[in-house]
Protein backbone atom coordinates (compact mmCIF):
# COMPACT_ATOMS: atom_id res chain seq x y z
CA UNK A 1 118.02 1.14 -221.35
CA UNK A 2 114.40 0.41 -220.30
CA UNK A 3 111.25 1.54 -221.98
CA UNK A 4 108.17 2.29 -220.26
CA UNK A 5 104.73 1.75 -222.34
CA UNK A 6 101.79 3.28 -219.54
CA UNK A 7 97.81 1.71 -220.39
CA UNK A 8 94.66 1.65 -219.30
CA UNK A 9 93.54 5.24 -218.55
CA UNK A 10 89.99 6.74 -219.46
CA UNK A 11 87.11 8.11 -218.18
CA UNK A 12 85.62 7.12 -214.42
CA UNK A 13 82.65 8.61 -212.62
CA UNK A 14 83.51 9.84 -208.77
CA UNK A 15 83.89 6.62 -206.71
CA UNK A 16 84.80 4.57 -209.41
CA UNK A 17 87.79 2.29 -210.04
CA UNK A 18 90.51 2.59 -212.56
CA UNK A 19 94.10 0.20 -213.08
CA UNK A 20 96.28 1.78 -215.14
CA UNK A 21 99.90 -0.13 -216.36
CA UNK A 22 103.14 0.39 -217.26
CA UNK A 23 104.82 -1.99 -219.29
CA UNK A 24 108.83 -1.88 -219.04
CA UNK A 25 111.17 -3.84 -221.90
CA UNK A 26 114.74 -3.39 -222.69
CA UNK A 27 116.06 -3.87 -219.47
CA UNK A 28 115.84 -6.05 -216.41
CA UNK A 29 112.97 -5.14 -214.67
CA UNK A 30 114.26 -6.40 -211.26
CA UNK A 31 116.93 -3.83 -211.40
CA UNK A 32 114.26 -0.84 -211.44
CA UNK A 33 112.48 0.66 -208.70
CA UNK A 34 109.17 2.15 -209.91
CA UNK A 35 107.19 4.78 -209.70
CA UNK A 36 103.95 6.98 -210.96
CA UNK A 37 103.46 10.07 -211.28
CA UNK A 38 100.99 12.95 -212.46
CA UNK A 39 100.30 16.00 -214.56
CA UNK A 40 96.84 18.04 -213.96
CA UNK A 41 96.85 20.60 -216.45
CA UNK A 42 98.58 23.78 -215.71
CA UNK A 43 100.19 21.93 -212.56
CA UNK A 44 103.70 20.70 -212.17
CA UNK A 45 104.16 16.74 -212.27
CA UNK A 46 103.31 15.18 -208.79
CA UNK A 47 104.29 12.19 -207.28
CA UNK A 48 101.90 9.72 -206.31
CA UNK A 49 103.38 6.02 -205.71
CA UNK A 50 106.54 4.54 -205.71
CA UNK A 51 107.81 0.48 -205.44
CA UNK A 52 111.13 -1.09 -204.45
CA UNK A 53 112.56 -3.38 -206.69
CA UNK A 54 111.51 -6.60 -205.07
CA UNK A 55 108.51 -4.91 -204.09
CA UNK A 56 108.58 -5.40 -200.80
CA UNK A 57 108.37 -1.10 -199.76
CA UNK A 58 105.57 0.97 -201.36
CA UNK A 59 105.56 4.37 -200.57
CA UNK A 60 102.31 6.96 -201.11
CA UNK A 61 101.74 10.65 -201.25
CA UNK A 62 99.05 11.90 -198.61
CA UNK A 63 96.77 12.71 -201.54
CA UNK A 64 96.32 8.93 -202.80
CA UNK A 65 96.74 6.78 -199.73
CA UNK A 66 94.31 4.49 -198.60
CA UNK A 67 92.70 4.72 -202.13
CA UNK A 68 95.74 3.77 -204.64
CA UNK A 69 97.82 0.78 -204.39
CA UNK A 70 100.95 0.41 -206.30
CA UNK A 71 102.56 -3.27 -207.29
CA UNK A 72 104.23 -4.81 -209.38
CA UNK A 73 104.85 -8.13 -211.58
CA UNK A 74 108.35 -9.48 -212.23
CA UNK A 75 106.80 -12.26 -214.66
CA UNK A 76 105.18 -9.60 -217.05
CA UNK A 77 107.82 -6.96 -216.51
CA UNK A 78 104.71 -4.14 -215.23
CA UNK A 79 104.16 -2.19 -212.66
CA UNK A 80 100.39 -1.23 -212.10
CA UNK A 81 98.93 1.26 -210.38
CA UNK A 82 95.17 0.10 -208.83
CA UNK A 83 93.06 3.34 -208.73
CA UNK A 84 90.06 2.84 -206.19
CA UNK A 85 87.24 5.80 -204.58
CA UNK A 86 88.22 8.21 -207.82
CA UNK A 87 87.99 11.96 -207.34
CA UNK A 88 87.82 14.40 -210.11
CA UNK A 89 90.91 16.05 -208.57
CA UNK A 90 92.75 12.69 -209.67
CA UNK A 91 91.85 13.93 -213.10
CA UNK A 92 95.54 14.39 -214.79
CA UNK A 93 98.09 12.32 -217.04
CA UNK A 94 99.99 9.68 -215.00
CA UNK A 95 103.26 8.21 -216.25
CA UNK A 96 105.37 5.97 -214.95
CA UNK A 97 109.15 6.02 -213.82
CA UNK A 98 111.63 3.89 -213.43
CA UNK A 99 115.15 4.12 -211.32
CA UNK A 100 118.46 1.55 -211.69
CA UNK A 101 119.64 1.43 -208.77
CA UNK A 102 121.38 -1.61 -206.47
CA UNK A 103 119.19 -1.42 -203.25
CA UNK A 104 115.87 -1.69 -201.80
CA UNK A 105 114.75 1.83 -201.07
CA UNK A 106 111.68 4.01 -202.71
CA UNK A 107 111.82 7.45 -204.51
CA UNK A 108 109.83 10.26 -204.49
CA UNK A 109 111.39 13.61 -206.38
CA UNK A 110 110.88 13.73 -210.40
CA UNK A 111 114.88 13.88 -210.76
CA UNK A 112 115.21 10.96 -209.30
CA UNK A 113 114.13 8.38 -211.96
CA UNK A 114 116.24 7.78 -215.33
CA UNK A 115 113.32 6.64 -217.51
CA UNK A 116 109.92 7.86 -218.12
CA UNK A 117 106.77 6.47 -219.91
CA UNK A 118 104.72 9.15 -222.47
CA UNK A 119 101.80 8.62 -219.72
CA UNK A 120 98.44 7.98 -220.17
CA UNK A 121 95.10 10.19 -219.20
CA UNK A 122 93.28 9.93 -216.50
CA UNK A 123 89.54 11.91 -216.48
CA UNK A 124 87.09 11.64 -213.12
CA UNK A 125 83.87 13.08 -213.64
CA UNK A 126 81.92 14.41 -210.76
């Protein structure tokens, strides 16, 4: 059973840059594909970025692409999440997921992933 450990949220003007991580242990990370997601408050989670397991496919909701880039590092066992041209409508928690499965294929839907992080906040000022 893996255990996700999410880091380096904060506080970012408009335009700015953020790189949060997720730090998986207790399980072979190679196994996993990845993902984040996020919470605004009052809003249902959202998905934002998913990884294959060898890394290879990344997969991005309309919302973030072109401004987010999702990877990941089988050496350190983390998946990070590189957070670039901030809007304050990216203001929410993010947390990231993580899947077992045997192939090479992304997910997108909440029920898909076994494992979830306790996420970590992410504020935009305007």
């Amino acid at each position: 059973q893996v255990q996700l450990v999410e880091s380096g949220g904060g506080l970012v003007q408009a335009g700015g840059s953020l790189r949060v991580s997720c730090a998986a242990s207790g399980g072979t990370f190679d196994l996993y594909a990845m993902g984040w997601f996020r919470q605004a408050p009052g809003q249902e989670r959202e998905f934002v970025a998913a990884i294959s397991r060898n890394g290879i496919i990344t997969y991005y909701s309309d919302s973030v692409k072109g401004r987010f880039t999702i990877s990941r590092d089988a050496a350190k066992n983390t998946v990070y999440l590189q957070m670039n041209s901030l809007k304050p409508e990216d203001t929410a928690v993010y947390f990231c997921a993580a899947r077992l499965t045997s192939g090479g294929a992304v997910y997108t839907l909440n029920s898909a992933y076994n494992y979830w992080g306790q996420g970590t906040q992410v504020s935009v000022s305007s």
